[in-house]
N, C-alpha and C. Protein backbone atom coordinates (compact mmCIF):
# COMPACT_ATOMS: atom_id res chain seq x y z
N UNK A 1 -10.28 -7.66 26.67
CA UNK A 1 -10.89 -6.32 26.71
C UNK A 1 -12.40 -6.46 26.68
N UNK A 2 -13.07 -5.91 27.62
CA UNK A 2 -14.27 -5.99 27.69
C UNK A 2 -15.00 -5.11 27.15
N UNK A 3 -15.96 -5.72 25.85
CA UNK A 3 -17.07 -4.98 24.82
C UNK A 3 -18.32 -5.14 25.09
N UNK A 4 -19.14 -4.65 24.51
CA UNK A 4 -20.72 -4.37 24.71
C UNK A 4 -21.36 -5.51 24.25
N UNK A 5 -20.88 -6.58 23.36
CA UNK A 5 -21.68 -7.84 23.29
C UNK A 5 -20.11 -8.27 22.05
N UNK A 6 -20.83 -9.74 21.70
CA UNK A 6 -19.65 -10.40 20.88
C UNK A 6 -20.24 -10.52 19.83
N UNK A 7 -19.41 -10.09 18.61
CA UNK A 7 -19.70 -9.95 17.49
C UNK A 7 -20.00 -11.87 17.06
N UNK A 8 -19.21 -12.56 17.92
CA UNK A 8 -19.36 -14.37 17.18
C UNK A 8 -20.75 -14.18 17.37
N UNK A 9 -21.72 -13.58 18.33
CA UNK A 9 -23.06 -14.41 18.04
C UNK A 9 -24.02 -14.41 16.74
N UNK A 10 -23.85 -13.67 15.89
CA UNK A 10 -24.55 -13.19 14.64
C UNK A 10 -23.73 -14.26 13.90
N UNK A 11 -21.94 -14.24 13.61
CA UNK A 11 -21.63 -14.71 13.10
C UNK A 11 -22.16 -16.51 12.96
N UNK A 12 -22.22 -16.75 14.42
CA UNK A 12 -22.57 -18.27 14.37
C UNK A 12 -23.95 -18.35 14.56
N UNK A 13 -24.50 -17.27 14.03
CA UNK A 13 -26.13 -17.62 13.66
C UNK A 13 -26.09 -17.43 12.05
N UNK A 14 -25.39 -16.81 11.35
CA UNK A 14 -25.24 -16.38 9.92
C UNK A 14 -24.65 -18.47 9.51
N UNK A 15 -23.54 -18.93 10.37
CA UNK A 15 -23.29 -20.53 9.79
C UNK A 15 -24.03 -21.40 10.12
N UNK A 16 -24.06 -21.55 10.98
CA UNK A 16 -25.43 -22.41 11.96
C UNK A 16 -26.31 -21.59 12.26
N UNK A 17 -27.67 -22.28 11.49
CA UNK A 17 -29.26 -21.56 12.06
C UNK A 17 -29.52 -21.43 13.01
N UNK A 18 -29.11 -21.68 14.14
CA UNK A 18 -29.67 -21.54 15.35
C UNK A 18 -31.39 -21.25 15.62
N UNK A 19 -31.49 -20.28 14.93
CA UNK A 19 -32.92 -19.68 15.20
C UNK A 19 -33.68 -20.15 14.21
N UNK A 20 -27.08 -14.04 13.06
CA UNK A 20 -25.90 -13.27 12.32
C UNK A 20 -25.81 -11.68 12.30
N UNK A 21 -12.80 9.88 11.05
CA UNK A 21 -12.88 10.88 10.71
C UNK A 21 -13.52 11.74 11.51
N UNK A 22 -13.75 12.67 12.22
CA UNK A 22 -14.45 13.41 12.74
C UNK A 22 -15.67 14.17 12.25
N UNK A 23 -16.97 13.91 12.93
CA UNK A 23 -17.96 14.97 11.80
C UNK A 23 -18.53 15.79 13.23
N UNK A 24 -18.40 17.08 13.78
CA UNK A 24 -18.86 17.29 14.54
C UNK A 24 -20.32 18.11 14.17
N UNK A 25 -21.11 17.81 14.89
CA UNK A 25 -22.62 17.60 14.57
C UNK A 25 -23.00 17.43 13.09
N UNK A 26 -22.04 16.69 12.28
CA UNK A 26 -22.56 16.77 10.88
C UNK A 26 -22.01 18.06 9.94
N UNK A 27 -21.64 18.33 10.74
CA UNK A 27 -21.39 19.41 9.76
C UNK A 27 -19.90 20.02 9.03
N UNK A 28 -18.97 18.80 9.11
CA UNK A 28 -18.09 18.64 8.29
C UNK A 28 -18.21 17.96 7.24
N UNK A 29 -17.41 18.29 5.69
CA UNK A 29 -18.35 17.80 4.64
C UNK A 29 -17.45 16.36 4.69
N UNK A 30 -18.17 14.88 4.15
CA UNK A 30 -17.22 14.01 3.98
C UNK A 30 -16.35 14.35 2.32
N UNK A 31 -14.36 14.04 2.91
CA UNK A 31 -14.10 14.63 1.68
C UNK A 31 -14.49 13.31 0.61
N UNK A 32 -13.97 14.06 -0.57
CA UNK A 32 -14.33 13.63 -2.05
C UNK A 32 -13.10 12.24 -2.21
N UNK A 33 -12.29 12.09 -1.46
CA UNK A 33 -10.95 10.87 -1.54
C UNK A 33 -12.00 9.94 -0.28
N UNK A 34 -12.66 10.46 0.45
CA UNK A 34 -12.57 9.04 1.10
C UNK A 34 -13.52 7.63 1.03
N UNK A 35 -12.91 6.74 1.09
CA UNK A 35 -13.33 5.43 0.19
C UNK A 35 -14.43 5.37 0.46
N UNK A 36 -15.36 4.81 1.71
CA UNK A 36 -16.86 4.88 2.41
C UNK A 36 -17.74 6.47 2.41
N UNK A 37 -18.38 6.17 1.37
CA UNK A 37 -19.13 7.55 1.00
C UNK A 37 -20.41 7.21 1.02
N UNK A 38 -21.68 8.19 2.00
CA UNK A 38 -22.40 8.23 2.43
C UNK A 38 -23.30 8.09 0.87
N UNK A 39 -24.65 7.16 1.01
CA UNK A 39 -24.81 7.05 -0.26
C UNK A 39 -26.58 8.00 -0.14
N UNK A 40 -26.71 8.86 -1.37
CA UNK A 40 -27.83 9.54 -1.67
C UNK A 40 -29.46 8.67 -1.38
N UNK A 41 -28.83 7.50 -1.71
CA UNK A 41 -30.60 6.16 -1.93
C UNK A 41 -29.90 5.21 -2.26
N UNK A 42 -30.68 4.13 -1.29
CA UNK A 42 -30.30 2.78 -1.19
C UNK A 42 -30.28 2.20 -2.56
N UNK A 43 -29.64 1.00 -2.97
CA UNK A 43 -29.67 0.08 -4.11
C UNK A 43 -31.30 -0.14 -4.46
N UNK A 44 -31.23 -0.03 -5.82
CA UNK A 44 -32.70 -0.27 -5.69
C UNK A 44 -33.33 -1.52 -5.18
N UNK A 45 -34.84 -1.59 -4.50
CA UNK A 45 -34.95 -2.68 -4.52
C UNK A 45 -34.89 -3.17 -3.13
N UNK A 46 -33.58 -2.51 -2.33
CA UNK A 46 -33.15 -2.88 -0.80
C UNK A 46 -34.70 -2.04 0.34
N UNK A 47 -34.51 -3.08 1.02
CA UNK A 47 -35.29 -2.42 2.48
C UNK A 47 -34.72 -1.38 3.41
N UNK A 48 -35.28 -0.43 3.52
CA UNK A 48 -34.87 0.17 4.67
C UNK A 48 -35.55 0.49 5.95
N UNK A 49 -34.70 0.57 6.98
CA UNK A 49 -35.38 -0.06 8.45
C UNK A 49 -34.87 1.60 9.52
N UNK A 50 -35.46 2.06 9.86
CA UNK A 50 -35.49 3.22 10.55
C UNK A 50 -35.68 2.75 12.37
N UNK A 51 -34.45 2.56 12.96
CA UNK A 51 -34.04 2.43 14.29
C UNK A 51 -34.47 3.51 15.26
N UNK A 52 -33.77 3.27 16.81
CA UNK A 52 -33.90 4.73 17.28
C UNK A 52 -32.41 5.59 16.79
N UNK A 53 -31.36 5.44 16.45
CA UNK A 53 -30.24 6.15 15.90
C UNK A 53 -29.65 5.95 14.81
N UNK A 54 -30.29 4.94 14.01
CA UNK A 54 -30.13 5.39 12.48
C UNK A 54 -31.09 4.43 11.65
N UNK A 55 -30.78 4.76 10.43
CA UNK A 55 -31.77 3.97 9.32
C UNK A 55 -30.45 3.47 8.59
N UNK A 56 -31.22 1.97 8.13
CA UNK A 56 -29.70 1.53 7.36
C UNK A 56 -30.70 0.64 6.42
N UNK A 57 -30.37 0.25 5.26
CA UNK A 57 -30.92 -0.41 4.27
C UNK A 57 -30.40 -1.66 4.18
N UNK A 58 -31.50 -2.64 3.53
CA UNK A 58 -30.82 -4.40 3.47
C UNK A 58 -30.93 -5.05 2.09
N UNK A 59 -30.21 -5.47 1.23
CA UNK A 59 -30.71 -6.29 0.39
C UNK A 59 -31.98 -7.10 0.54
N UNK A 60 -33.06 -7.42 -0.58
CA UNK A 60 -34.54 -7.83 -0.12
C UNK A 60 -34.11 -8.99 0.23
N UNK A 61 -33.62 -9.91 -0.01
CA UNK A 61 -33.68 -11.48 0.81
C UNK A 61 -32.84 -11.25 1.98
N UNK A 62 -32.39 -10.31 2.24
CA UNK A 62 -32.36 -10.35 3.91
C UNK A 62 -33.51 -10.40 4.60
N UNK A 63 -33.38 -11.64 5.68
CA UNK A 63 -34.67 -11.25 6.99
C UNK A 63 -34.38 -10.86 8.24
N UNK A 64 -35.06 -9.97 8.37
CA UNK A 64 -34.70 -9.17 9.69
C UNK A 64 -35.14 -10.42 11.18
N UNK A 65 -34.34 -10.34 11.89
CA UNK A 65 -35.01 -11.16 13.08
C UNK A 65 -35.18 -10.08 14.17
N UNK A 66 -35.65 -10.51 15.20
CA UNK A 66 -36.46 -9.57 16.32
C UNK A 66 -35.35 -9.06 17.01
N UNK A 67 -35.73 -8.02 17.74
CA UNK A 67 -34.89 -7.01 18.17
C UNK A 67 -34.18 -7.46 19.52
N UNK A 68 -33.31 -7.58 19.92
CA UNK A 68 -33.38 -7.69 21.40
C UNK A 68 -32.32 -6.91 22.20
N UNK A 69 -32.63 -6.98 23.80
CA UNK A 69 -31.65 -6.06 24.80
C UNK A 69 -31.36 -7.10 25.27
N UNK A 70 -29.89 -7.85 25.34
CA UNK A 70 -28.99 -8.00 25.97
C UNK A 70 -28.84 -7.16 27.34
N UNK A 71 -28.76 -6.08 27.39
CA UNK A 71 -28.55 -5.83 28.68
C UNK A 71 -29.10 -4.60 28.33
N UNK A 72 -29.48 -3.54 29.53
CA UNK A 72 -29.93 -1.97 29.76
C UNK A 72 -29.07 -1.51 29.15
N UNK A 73 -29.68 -0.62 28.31
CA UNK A 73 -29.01 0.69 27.23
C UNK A 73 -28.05 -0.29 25.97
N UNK A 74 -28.73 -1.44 25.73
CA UNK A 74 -28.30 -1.78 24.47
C UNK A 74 -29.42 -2.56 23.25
N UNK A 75 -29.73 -1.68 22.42
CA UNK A 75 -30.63 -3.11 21.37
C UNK A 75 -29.97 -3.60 19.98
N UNK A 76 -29.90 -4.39 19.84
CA UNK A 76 -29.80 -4.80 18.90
C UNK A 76 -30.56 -5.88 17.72
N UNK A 77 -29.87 -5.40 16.72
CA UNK A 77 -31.13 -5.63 15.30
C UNK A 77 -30.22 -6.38 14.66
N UNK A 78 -31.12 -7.62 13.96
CA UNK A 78 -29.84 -8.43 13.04
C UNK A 78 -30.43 -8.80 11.79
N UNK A 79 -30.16 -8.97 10.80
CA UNK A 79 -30.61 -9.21 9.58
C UNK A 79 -29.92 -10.56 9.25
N UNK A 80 -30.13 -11.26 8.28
CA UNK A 80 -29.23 -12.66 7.51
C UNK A 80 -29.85 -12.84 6.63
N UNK A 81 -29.38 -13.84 5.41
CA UNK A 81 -30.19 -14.52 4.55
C UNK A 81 -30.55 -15.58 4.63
N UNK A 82 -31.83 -16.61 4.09
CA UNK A 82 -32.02 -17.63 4.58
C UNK A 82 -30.97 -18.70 4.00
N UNK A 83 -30.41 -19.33 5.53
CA UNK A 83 -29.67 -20.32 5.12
C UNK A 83 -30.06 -21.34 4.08
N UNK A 84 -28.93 -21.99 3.13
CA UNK A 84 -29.15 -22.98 2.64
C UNK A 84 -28.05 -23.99 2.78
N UNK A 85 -28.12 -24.58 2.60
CA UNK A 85 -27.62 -25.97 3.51
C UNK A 85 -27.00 -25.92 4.79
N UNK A 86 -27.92 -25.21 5.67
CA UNK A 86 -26.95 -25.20 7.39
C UNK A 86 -26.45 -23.42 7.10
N UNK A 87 -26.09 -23.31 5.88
CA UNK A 87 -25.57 -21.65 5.77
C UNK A 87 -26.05 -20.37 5.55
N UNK A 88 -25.64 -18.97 5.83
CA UNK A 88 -26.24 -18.11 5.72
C UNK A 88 -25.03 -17.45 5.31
N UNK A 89 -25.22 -16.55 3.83
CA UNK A 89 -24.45 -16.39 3.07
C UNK A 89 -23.83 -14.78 3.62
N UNK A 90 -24.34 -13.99 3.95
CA UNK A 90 -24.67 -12.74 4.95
C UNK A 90 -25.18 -12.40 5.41
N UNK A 91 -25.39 -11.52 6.23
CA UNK A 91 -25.97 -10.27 7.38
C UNK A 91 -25.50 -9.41 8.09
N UNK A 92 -25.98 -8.76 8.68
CA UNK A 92 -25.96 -8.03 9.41
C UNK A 92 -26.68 -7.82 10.88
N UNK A 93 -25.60 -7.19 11.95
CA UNK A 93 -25.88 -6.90 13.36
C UNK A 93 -26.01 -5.24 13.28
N UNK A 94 -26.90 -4.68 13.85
CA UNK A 94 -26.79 -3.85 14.62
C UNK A 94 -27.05 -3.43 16.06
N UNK A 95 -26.13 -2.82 16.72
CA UNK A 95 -26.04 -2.59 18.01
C UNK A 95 -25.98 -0.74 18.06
N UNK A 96 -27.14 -0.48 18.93
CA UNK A 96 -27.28 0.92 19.47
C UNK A 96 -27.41 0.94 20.78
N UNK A 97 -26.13 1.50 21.34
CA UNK A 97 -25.85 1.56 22.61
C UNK A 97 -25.98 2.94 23.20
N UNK A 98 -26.48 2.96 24.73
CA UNK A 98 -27.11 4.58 24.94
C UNK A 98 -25.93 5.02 25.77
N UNK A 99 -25.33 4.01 26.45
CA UNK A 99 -23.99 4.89 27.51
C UNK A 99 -23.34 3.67 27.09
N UNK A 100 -22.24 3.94 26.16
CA UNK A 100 -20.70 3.17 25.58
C UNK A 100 -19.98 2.88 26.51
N UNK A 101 -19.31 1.73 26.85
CA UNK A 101 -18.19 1.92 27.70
C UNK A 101 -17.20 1.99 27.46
N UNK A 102 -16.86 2.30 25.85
CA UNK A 102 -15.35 3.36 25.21
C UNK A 102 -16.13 3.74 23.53
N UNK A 103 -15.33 5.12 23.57
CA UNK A 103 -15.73 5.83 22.49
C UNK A 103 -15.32 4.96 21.45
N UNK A 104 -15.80 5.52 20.15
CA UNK A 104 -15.63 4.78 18.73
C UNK A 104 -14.11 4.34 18.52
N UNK A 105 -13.27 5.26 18.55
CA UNK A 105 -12.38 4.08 18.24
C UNK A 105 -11.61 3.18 18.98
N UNK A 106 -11.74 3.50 20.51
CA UNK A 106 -11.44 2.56 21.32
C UNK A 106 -12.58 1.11 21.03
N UNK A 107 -13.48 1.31 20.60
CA UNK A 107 -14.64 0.14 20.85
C UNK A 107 -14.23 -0.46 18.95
N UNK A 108 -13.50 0.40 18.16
CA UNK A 108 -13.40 -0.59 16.53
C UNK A 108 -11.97 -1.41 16.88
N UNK A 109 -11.03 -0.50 17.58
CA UNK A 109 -10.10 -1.18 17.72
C UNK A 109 -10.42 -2.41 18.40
N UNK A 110 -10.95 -2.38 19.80
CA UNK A 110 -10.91 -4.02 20.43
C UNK A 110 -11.88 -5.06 19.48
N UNK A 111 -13.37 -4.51 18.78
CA UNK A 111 -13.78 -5.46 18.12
C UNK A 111 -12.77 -5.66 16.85
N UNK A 112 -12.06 -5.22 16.04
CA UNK A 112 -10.96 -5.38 15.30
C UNK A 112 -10.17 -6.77 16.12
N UNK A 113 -9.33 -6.76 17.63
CA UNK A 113 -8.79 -7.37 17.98
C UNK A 113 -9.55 -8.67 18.34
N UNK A 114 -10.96 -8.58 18.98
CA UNK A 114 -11.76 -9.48 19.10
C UNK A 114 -11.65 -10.71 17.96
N UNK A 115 -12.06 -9.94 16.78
CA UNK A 115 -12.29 -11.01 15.48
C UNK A 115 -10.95 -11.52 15.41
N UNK A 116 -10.30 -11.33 15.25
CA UNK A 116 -8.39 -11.94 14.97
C UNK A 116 -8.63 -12.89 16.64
N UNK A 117 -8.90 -12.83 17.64
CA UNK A 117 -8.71 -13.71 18.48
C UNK A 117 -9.46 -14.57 18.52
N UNK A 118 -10.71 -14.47 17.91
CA UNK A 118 -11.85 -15.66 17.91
C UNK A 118 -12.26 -16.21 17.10
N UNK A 119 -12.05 -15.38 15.62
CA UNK A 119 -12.33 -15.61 14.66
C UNK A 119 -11.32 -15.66 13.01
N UNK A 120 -10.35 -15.57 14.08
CA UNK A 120 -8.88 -16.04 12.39
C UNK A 120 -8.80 -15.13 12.16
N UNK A 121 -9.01 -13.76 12.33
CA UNK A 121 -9.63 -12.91 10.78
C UNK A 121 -7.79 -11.66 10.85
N UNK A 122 -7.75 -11.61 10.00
CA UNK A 122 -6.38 -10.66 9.95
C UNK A 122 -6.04 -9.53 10.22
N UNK A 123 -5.35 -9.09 10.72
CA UNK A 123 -5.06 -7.41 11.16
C UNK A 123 -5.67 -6.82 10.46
N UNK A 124 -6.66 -5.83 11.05
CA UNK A 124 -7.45 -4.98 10.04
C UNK A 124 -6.47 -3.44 10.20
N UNK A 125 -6.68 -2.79 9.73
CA UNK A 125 -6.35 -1.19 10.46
C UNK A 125 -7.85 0.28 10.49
N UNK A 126 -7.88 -0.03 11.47
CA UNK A 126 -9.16 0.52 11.36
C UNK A 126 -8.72 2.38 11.16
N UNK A 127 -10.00 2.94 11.03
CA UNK A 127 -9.95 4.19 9.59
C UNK A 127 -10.84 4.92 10.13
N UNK A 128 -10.25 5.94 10.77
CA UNK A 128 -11.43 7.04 10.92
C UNK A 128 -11.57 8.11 9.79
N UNK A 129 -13.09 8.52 9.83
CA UNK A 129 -13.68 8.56 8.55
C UNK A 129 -14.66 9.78 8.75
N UNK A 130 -15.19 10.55 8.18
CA UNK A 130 -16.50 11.55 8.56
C UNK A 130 -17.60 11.00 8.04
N UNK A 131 -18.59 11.07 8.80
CA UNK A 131 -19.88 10.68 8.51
C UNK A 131 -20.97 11.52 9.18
N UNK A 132 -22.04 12.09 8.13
CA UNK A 132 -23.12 13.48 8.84
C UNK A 132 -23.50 12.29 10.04
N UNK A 133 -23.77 13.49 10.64
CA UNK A 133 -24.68 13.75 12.49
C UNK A 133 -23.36 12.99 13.07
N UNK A 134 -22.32 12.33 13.26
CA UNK A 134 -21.83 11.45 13.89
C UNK A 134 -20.57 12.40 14.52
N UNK A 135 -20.07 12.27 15.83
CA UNK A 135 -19.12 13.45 16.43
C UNK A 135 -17.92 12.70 16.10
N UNK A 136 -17.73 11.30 16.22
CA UNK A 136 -16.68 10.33 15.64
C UNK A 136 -17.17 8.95 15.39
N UNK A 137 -16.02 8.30 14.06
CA UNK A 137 -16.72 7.48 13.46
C UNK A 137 -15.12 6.90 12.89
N UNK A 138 -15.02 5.43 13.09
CA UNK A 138 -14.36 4.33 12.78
C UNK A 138 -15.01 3.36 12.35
N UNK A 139 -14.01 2.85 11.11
CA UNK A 139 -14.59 1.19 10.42
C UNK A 139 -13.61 0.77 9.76
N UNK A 140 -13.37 -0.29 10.13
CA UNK A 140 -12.44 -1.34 9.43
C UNK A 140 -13.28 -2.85 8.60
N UNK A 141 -12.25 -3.42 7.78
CA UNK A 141 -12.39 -4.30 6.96
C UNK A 141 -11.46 -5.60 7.17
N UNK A 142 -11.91 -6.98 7.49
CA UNK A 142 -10.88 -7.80 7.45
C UNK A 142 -11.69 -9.50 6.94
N UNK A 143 -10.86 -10.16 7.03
CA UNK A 143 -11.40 -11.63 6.43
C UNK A 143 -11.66 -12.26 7.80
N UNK A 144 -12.92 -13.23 8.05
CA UNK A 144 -12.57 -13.93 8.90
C UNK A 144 -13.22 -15.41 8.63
N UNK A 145 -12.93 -16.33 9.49
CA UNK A 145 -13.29 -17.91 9.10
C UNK A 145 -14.40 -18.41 10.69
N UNK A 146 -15.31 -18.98 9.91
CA UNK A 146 -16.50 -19.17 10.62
C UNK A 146 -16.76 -20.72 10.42
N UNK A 147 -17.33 -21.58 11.47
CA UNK A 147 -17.57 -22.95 11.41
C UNK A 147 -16.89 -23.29 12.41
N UNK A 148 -17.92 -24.60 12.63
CA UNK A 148 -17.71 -25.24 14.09
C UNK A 148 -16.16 -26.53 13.98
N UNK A 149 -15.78 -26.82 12.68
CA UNK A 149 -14.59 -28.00 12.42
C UNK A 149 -14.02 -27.04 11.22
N UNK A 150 -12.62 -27.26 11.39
CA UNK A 150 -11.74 -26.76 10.34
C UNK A 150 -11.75 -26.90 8.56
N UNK A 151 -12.68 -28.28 8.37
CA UNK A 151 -13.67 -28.37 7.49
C UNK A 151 -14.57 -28.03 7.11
N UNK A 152 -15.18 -26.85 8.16
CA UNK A 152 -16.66 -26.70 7.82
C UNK A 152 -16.57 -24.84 7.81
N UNK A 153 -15.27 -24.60 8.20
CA UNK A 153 -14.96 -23.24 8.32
C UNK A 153 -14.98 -22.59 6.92
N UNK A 154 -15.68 -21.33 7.08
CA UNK A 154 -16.16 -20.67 5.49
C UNK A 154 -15.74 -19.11 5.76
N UNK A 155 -15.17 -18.94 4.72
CA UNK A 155 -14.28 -17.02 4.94
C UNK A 155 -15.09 -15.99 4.32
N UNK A 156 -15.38 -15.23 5.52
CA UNK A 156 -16.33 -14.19 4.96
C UNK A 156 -15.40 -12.49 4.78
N UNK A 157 -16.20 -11.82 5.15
CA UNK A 157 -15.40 -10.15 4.49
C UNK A 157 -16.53 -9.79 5.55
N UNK A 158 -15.63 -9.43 6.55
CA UNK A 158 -16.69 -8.50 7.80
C UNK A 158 -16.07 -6.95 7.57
N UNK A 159 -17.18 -6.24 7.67
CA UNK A 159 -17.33 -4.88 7.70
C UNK A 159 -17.44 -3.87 8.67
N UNK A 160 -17.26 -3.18 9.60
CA UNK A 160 -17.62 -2.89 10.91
C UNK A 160 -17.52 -1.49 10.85
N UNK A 161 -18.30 -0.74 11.12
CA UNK A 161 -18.97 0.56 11.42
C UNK A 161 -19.51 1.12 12.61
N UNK A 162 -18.74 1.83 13.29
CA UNK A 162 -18.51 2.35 14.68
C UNK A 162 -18.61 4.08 14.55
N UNK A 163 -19.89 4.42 15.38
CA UNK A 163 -20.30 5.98 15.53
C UNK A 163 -20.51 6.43 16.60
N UNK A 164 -20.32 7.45 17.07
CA UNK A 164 -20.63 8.25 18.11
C UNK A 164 -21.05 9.15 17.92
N UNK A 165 -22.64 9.06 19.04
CA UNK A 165 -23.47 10.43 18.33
C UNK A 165 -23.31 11.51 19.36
N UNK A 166 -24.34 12.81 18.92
CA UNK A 166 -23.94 14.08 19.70
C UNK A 166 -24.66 13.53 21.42
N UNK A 167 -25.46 12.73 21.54
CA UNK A 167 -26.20 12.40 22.65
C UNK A 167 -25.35 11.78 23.44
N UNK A 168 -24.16 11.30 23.04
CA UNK A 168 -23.33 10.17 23.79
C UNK A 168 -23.63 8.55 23.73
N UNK A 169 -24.68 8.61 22.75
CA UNK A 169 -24.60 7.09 22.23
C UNK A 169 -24.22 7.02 21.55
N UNK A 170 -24.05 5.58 20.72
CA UNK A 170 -23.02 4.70 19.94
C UNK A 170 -23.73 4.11 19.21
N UNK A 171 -23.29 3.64 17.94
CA UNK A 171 -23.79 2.91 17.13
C UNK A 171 -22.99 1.78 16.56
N UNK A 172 -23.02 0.78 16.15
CA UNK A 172 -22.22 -0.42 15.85
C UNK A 172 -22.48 -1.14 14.82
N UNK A 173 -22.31 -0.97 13.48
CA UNK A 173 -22.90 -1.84 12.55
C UNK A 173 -21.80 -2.92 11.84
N UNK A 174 -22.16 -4.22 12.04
CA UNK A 174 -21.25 -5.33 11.62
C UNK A 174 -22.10 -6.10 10.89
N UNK A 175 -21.25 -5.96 9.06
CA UNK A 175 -21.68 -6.42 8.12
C UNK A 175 -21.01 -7.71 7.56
N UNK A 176 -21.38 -9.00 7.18
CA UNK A 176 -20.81 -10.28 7.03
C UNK A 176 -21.47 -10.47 5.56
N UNK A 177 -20.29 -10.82 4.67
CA UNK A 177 -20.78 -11.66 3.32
C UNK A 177 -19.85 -13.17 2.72
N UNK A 178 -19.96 -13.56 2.55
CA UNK A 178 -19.50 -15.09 2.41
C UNK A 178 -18.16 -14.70 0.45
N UNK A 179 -16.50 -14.76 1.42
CA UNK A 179 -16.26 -14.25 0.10
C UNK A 179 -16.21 -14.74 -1.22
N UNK A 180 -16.20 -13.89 -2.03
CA UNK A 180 -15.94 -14.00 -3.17
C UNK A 180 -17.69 -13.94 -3.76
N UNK A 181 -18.19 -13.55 -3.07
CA UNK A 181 -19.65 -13.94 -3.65
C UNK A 181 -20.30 -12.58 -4.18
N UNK A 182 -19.95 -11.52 -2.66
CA UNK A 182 -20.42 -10.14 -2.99
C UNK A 182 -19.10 -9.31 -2.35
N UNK A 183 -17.95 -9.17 -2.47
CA UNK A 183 -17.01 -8.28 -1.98
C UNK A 183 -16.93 -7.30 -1.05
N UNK A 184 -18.11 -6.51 -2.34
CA UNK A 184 -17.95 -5.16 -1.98
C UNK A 184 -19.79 -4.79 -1.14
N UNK A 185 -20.10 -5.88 -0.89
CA UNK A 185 -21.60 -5.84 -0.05
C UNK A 185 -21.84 -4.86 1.13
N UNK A 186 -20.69 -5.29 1.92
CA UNK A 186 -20.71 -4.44 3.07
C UNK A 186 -20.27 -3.44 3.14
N UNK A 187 -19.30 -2.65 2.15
CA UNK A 187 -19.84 -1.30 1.99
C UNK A 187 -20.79 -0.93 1.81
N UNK A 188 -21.37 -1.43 0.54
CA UNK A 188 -22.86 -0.82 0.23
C UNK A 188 -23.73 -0.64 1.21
N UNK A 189 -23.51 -1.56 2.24
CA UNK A 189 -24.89 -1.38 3.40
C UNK A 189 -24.38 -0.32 3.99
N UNK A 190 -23.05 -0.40 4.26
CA UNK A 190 -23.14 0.82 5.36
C UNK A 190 -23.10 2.26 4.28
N UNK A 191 -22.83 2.36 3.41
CA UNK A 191 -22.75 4.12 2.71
C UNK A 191 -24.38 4.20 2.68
N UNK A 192 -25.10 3.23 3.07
CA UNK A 192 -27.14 3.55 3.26
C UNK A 192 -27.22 3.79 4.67
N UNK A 193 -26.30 3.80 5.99
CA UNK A 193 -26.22 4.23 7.20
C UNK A 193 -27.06 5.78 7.27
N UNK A 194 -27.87 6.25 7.64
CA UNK A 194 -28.30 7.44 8.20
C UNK A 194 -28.26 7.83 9.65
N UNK A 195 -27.64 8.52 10.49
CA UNK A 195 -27.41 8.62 11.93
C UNK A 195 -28.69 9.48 12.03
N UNK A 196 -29.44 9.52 13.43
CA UNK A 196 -30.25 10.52 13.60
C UNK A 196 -29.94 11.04 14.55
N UNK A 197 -29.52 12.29 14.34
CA UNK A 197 -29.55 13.00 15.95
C UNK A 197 -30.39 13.57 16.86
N UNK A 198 -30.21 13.66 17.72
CA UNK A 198 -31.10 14.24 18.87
C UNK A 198 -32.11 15.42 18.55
N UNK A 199 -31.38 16.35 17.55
CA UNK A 199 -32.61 17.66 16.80
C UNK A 199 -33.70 16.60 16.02
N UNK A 200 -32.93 15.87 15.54
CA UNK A 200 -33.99 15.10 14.71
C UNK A 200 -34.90 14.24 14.92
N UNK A 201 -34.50 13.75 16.00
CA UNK A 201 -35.41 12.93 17.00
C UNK A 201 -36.54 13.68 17.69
C-alpha cells in the first residue's frame, strides 16, 4: 500500500546516527472517557515548536533536526535524542501533508500495517478519537523492534497520530521511545498536539 513517506526512516535514524473520533471544525467537545486528552500546557520545561498545521511540544533534550520536503506538498520535522552508544532513546517525526493520498484512517491503518511488515511491531487497533480543529483523527499504539542484526534489535513503543484538517491537509505525528524507559512518553507529546486551522492561519 502506497504512503506518503516511511515511517523506518526516523526510526533508523533514532538507532543508527546517520546524521528518527470525529471533531468537525473543532467543535465537538473531546469526551471525558477518552484515553488521549488534549493537554492545557506542555510538561514543564518541554519545547514547543509552532509548524504550518500544528504546534506540538518536545522534551528539552530532544534536538530538532532540519526540516525537509521529500516531495511537493509534504514537510517534515523530526526531533530525537542524542544518541549514546550508536542509540537514540526517542523521537519524533512529523509529517504535514497538503493533498493526502487517503484520509486519516485509511493512512493510520496502512502505517499500522506498514510497522508489523517492516518493523515486527504487533497488531495495533487503531482508535478514532476527537481532537479540536481536526474534521477526523486516528492513532494507534504498538511495540516495534529496530536494529540492523537480531542482536542489536531494541523494542520501542511507537505512537502514531493521524489528522485531517478543515483545508484538506493532513497531519502525521509518529512518536518513538525505547521501552520500558518512558511508556507513557508518547502520549504526552501528542495530548501537547495543537492543530491550526485555516481561520487561524
Amino acid at each position: 500500500m502506497k504512503l506518503s513517506h516511511h515511517p523506518r526512516r526516523l526510526l533508523f535514524a533514532l538507532v543508527v546516527p546517520i546524521v528518527l473520533l470525529t471533531a468537525c471544525g473543532g467543535s465537538e467537545a473531546v469526551p471525558d472517557d477518552q484515553e488521549l486528552q488534549p493537554s492545557a500546557s506542555a510538561p514543564s520545561g518541554w519545547k514547543s515548536t509552532t509548524l504550518e498545521r500544528l504546534s506540538v511540544a518536545a522534551p528539552p533534550e530532544w534536538v530538532e533536526d532540519a526540516s525537509t520536503t521529500p516531495k511537493k506538498g509534504m514537510s517534515i520535522t523530526a526531533w530525537r535524542t542524542p544518541p549514546v552508544d550508536g542509540r537514540s532513546a526517542a523521537g519524533m517525526e512529523v509529517r504535514e501533508i497538503t493533498k493526502p493520498e487517503h484520509d486519516a484512517e485509511t493512512a493510520a491503518e496502512a502505517l499500522a500495517v506498514n510497522a508489523m511488515a517492516t518493523m515486527e511491531g504487533g497488531k495495533p487497533d487503531t482508535m478514532k478519537i476527537v481532537w479540536p480543529n481536526a474534521t477526523e483523527t486516528w492513532t494507534f499504539s504498538n511495540e516495534i523492534k529496530v536494529g540492523r542484526t537480531a542482536d542489536e534489535k531494541l523494542t520501542y513503543i511507537s505512537t502514531t497520530f493521524v489528522a485531517d484538517l478543515d483545508d484538506g491537509s493532513q497531519v502525521q505525528v509518529l512518536v518513538f521511545s525505547e521501552k520500558g524507559k518512558s511508556d507513557d512518553l508518547g502520549a504526552q507529546v501528542l495530548a501537547t498536539i495543537e492543530l491550526i486551522t485555516t481561520e487561524a492561519a
